[in-house]
N, C-alpha and C. Protein backbone atom coordinates (compact mmCIF):
# COMPACT_ATOMS: atom_id res chain seq x y z
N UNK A 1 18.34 6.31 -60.09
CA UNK A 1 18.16 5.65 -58.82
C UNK A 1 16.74 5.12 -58.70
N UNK A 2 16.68 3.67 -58.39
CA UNK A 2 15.31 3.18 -58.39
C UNK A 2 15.10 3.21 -56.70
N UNK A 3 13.80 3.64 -55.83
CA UNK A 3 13.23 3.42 -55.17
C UNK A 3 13.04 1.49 -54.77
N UNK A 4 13.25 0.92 -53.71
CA UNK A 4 12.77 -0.45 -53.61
C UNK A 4 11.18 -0.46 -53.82
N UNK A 5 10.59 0.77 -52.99
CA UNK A 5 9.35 0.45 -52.16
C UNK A 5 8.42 1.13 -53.63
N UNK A 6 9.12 1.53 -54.81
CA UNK A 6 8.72 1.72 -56.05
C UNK A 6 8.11 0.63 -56.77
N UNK A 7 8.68 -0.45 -56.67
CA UNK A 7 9.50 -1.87 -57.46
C UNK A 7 7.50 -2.40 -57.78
N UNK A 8 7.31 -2.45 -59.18
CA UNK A 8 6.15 -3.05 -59.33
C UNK A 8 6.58 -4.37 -58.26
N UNK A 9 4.75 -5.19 -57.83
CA UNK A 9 4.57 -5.91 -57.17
C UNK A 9 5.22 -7.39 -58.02
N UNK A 10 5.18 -7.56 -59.14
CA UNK A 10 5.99 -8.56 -59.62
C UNK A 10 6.95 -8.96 -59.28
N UNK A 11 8.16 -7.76 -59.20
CA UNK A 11 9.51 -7.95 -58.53
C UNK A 11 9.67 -8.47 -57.10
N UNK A 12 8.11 -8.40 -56.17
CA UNK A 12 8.20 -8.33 -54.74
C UNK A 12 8.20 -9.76 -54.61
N UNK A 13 8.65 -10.59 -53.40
CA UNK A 13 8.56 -11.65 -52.85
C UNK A 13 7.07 -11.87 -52.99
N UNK A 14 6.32 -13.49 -52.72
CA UNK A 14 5.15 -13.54 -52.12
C UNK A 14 5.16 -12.96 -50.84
N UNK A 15 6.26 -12.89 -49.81
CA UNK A 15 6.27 -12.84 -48.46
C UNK A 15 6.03 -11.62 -48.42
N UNK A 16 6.56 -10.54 -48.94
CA UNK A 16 6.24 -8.98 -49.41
C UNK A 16 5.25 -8.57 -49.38
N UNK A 17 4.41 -9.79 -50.68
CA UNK A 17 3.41 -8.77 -50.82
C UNK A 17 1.98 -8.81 -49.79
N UNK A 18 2.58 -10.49 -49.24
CA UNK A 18 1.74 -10.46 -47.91
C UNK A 18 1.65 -9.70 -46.65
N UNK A 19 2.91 -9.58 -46.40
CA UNK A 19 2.75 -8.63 -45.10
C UNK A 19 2.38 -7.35 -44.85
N UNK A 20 1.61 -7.61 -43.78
CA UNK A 20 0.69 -6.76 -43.33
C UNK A 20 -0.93 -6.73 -43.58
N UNK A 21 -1.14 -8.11 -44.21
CA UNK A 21 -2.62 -8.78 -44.43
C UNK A 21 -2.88 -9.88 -43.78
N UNK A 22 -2.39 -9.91 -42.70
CA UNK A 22 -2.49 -11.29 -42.34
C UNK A 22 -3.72 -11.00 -41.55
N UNK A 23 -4.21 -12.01 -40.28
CA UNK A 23 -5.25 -11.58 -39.56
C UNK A 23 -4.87 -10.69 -38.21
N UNK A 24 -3.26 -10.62 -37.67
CA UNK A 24 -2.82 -9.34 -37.10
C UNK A 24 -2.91 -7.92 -37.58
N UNK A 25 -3.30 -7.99 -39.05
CA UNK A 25 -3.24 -6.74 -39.74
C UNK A 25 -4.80 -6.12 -39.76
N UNK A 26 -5.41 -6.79 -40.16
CA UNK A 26 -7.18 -6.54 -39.76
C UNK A 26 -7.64 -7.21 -38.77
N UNK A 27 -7.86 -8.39 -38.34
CA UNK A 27 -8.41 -9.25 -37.54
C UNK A 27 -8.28 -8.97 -36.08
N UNK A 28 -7.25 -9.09 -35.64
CA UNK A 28 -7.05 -8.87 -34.21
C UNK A 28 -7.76 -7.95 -33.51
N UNK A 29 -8.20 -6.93 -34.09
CA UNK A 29 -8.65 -6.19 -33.00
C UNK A 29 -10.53 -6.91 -32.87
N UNK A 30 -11.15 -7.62 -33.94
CA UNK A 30 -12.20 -8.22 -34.17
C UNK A 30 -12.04 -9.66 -33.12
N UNK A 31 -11.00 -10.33 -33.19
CA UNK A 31 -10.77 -11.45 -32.25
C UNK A 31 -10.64 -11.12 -30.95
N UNK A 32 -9.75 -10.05 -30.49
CA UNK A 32 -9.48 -9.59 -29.04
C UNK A 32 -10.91 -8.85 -28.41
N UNK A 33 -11.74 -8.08 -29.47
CA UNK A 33 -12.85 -7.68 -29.02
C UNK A 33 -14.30 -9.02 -28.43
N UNK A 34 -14.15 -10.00 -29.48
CA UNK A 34 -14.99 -11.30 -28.76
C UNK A 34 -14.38 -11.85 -27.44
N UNK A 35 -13.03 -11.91 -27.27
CA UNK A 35 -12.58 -12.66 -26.51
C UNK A 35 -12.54 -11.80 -24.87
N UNK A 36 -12.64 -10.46 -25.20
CA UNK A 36 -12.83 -9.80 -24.25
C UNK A 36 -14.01 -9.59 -23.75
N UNK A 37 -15.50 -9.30 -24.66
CA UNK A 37 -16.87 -9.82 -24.33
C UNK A 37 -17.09 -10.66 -23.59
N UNK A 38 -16.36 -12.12 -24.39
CA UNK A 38 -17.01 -13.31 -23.81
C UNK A 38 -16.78 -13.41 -22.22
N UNK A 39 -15.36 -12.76 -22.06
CA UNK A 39 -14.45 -12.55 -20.41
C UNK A 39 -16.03 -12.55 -19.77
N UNK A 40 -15.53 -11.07 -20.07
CA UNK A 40 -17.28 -10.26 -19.42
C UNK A 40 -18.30 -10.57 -19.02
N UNK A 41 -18.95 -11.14 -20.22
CA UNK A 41 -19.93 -12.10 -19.85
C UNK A 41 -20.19 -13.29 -18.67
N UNK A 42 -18.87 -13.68 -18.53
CA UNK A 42 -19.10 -15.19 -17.40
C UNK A 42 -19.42 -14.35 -16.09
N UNK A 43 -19.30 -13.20 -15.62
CA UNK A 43 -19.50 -12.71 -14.09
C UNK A 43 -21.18 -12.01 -14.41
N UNK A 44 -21.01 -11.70 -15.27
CA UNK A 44 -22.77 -10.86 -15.50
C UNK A 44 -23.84 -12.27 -15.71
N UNK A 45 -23.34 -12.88 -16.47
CA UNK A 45 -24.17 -14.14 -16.48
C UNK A 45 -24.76 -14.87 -15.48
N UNK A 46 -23.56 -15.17 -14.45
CA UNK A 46 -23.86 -15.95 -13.36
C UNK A 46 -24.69 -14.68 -12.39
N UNK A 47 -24.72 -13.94 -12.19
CA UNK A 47 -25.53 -12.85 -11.40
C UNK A 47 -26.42 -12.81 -12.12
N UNK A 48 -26.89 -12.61 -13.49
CA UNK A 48 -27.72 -12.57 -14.35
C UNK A 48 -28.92 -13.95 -14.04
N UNK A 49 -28.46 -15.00 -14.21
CA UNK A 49 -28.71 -16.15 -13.44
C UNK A 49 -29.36 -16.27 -11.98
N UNK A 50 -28.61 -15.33 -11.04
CA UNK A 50 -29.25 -15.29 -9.63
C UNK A 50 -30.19 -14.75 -9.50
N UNK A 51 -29.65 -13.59 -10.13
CA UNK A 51 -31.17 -12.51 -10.68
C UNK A 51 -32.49 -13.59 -10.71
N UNK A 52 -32.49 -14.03 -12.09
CA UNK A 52 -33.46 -14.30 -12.34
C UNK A 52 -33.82 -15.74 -10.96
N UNK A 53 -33.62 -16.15 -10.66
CA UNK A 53 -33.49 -17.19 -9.92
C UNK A 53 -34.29 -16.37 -9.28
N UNK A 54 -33.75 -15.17 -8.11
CA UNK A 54 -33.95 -14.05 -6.65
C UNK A 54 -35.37 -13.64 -7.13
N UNK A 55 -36.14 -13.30 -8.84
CA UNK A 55 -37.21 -13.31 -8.51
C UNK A 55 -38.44 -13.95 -8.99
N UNK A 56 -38.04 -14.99 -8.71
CA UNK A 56 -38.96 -15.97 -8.99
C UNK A 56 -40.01 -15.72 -8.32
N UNK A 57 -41.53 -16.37 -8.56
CA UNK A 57 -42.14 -16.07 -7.29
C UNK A 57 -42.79 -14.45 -7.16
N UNK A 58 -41.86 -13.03 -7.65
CA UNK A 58 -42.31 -11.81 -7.03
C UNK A 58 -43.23 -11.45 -7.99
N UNK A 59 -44.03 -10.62 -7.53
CA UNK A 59 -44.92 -9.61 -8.33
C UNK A 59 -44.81 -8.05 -9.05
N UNK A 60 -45.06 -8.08 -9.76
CA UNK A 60 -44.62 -6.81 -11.02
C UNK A 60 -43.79 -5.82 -9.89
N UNK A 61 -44.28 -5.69 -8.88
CA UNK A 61 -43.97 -4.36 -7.95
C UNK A 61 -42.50 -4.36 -7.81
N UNK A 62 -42.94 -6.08 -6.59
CA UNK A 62 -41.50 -6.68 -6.28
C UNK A 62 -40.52 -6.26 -7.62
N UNK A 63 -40.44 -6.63 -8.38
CA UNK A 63 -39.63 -6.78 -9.27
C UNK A 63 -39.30 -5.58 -9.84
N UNK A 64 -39.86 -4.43 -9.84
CA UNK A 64 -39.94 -2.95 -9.98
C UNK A 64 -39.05 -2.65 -9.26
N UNK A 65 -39.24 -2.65 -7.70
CA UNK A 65 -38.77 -2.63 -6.58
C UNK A 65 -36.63 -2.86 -6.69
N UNK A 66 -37.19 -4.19 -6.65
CA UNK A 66 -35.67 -4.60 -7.51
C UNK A 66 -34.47 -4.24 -8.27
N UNK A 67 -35.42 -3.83 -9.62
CA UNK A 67 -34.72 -3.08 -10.65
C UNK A 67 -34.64 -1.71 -10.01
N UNK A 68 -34.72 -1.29 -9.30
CA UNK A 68 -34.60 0.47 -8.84
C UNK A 68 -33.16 0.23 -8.17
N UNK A 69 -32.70 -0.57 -7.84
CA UNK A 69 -31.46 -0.28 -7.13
C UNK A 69 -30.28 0.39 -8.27
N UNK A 70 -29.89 0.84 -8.35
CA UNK A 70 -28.85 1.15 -9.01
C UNK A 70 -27.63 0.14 -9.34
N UNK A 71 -27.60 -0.66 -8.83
CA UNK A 71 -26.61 -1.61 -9.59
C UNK A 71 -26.91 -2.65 -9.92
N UNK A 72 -28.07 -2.96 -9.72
CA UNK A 72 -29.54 -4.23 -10.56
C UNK A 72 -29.89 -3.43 -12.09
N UNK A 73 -29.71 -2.36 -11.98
CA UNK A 73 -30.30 -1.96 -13.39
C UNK A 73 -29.15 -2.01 -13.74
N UNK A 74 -28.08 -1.13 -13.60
CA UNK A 74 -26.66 -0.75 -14.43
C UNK A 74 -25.77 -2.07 -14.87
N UNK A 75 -26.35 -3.45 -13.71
CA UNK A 75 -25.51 -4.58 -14.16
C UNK A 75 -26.41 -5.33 -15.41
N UNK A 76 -28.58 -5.20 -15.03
CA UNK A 76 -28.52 -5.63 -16.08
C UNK A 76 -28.28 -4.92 -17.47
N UNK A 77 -28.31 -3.39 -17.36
CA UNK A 77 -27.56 -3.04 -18.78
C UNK A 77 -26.88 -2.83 -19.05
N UNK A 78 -25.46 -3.40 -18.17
CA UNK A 78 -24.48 -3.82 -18.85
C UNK A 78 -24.29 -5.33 -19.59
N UNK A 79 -25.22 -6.39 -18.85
CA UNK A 79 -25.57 -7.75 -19.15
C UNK A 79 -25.83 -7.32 -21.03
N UNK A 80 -26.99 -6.43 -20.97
CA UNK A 80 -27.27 -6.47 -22.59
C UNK A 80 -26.86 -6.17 -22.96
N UNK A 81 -25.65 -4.96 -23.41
CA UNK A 81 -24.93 -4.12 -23.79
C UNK A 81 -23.98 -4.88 -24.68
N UNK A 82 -23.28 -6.11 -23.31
CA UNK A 82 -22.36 -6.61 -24.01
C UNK A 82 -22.70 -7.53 -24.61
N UNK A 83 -23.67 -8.47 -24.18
CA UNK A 83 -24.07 -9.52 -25.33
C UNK A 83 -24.88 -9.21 -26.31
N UNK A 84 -25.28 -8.09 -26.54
CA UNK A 84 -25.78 -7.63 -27.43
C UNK A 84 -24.09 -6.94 -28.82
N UNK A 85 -23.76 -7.17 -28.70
CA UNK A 85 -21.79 -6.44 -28.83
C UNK A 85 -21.12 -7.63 -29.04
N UNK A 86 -21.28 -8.64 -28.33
CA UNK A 86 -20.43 -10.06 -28.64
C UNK A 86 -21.79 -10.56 -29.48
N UNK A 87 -22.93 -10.84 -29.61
CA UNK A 87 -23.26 -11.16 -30.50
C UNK A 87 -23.18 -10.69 -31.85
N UNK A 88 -22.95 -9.14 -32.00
CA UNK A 88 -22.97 -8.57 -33.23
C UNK A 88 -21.10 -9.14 -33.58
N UNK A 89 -20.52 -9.34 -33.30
CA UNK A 89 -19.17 -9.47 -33.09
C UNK A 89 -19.04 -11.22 -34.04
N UNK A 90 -20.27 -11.61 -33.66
CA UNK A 90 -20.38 -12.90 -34.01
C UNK A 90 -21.34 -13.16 -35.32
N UNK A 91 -22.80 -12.28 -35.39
CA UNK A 91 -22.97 -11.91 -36.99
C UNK A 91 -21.90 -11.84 -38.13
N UNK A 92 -20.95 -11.07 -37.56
CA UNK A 92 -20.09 -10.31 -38.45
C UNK A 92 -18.89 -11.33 -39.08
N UNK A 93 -18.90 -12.49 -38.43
CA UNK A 93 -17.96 -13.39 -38.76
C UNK A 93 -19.05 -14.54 -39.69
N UNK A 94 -19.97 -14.56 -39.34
CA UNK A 94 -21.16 -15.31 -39.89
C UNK A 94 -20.99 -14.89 -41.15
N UNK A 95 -21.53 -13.44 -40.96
CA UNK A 95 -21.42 -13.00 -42.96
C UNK A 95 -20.31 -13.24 -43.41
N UNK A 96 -19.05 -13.01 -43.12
CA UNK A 96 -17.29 -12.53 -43.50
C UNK A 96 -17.45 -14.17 -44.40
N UNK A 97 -17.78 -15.33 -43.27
CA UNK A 97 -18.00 -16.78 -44.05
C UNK A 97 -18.60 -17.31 -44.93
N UNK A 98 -19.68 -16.73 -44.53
CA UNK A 98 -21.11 -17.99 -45.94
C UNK A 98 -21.48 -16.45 -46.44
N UNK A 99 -21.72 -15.69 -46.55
CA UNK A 99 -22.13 -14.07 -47.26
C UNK A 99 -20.95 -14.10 -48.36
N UNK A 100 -21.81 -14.16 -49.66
CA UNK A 100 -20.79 -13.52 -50.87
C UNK A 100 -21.26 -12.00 -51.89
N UNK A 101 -20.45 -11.73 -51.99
CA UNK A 101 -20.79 -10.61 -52.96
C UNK A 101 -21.31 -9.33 -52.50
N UNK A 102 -22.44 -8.78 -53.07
CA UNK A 102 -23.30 -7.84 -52.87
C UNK A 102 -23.76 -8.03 -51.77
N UNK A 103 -24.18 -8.99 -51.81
CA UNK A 103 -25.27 -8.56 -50.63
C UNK A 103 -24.41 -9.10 -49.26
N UNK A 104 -23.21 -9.13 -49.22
CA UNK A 104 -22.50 -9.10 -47.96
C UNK A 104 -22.86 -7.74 -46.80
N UNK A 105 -23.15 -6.56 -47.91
CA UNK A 105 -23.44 -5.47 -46.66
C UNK A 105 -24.57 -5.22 -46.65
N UNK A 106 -25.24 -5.71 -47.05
CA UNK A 106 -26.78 -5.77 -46.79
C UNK A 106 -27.24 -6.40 -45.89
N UNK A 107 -26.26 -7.82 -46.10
CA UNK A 107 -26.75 -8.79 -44.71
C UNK A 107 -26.36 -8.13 -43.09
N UNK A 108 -25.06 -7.82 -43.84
CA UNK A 108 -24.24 -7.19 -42.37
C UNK A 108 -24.59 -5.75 -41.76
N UNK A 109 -26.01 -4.94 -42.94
CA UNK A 109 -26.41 -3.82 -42.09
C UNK A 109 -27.74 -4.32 -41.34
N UNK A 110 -28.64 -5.37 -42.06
CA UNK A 110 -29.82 -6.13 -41.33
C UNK A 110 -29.28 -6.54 -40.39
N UNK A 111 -28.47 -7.28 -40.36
CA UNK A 111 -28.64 -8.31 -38.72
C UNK A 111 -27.91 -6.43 -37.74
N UNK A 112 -27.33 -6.07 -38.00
CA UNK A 112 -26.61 -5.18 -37.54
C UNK A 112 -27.52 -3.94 -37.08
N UNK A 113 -28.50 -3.67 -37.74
CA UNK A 113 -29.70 -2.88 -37.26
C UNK A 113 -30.85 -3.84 -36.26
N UNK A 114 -31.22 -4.73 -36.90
CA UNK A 114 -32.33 -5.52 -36.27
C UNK A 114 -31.16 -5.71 -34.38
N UNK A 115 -29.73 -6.30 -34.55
CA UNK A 115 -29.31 -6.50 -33.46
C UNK A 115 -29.32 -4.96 -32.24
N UNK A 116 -29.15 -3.70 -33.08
CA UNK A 116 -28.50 -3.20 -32.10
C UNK A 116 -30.22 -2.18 -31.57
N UNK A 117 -31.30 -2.54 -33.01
CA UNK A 117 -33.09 -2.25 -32.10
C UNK A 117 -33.18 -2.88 -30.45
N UNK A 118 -33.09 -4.48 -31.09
CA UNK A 118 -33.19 -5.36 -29.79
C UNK A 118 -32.81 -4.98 -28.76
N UNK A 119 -31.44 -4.34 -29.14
CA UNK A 119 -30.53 -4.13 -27.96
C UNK A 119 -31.26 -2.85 -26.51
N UNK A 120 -31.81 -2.06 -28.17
CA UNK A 120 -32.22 -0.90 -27.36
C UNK A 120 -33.45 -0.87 -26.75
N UNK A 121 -34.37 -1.85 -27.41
CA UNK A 121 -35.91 -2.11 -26.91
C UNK A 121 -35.11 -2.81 -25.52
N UNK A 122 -34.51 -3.80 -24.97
CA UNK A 122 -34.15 -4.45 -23.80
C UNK A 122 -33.77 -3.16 -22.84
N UNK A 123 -33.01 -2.39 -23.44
CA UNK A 123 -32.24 -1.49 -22.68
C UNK A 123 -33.34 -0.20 -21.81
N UNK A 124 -34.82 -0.09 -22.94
CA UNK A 124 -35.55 0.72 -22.21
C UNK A 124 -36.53 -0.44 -21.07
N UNK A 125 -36.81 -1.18 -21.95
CA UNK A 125 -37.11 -1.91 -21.17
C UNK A 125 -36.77 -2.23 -19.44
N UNK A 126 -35.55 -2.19 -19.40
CA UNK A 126 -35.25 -2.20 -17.96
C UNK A 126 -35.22 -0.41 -17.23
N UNK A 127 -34.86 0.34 -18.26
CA UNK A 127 -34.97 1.42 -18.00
C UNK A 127 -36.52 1.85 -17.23
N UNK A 128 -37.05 1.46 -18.06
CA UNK A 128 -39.11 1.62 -17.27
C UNK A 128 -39.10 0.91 -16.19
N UNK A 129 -39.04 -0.15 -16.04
CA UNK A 129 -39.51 -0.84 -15.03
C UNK A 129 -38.51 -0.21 -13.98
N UNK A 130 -36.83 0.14 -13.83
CA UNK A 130 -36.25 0.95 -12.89
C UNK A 130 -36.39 1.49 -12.10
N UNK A 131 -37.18 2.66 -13.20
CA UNK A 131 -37.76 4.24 -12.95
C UNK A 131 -39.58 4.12 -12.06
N UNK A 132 -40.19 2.47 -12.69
CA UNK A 132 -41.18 2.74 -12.01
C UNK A 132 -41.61 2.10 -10.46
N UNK A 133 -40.62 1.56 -10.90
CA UNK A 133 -40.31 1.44 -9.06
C UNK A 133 -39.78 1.82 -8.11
């Protein structure tokens, strides 16, 4: 008795030996994760936007002042969080394209470290100024 799911890959269809590699098989959860960022982004942005607009004009204090509210800080670090997350989201397709070989994870641990420093220097960043106002 032969097994099908035995059957060297020769015997298999092309259609066979494709399925389950398609970009539903890896990809999707990489596509649904940008597309859900980017959502995100359009309501933090435009507040992000007012923000900066609201303190035009203020002085270090003012703006201290500001960031102490609790949902001025928590929205702007959620602002960085995620575009800091949809951009790495977007490295990662950068390398997958023009990156060959070896140094595919080299590229993809640099931008991938340097992105998620940034992320965190921004993140204290608002954190201080919060706390010192």
């Amino acid at each position: 008795m032969t097994d099908h799911n035995s059957a060297p890959s020769v015997m298999r269809s092309k259609l066979g030996q494709a399925r389950g590699l398609g970009a539903a098989g890896s990809g999707f959860h990489h596509w649904w994760a940008q597309r859900v960022t980017a959502f995100a982004l359009i309501p933090l942005t435009i507040w992000f936007v007012w923000a900066c607009v609201h303190m035009i004009g203020m002085t270090r204090a003012d703006v201290a002042h500001f960031m102490s509210n609790p949902l001025v800080a928590g929205s702007m670090i959620a602002m960085i969080v995620i575009t800091f997350h949809h951009q790495q989201l977007g490295f990662d397709v950068i390398v997958d394209d023009y990156v060959r070989g070896d140094t595919k994870v080299m590229a993809r641990l640099i931008l991938k470290g340097v992105n998620w420093l940034l992320a965190l220097v921004a993140v204290v960043a608002v954190l201080k100024l919060a706390f010192s106002g």
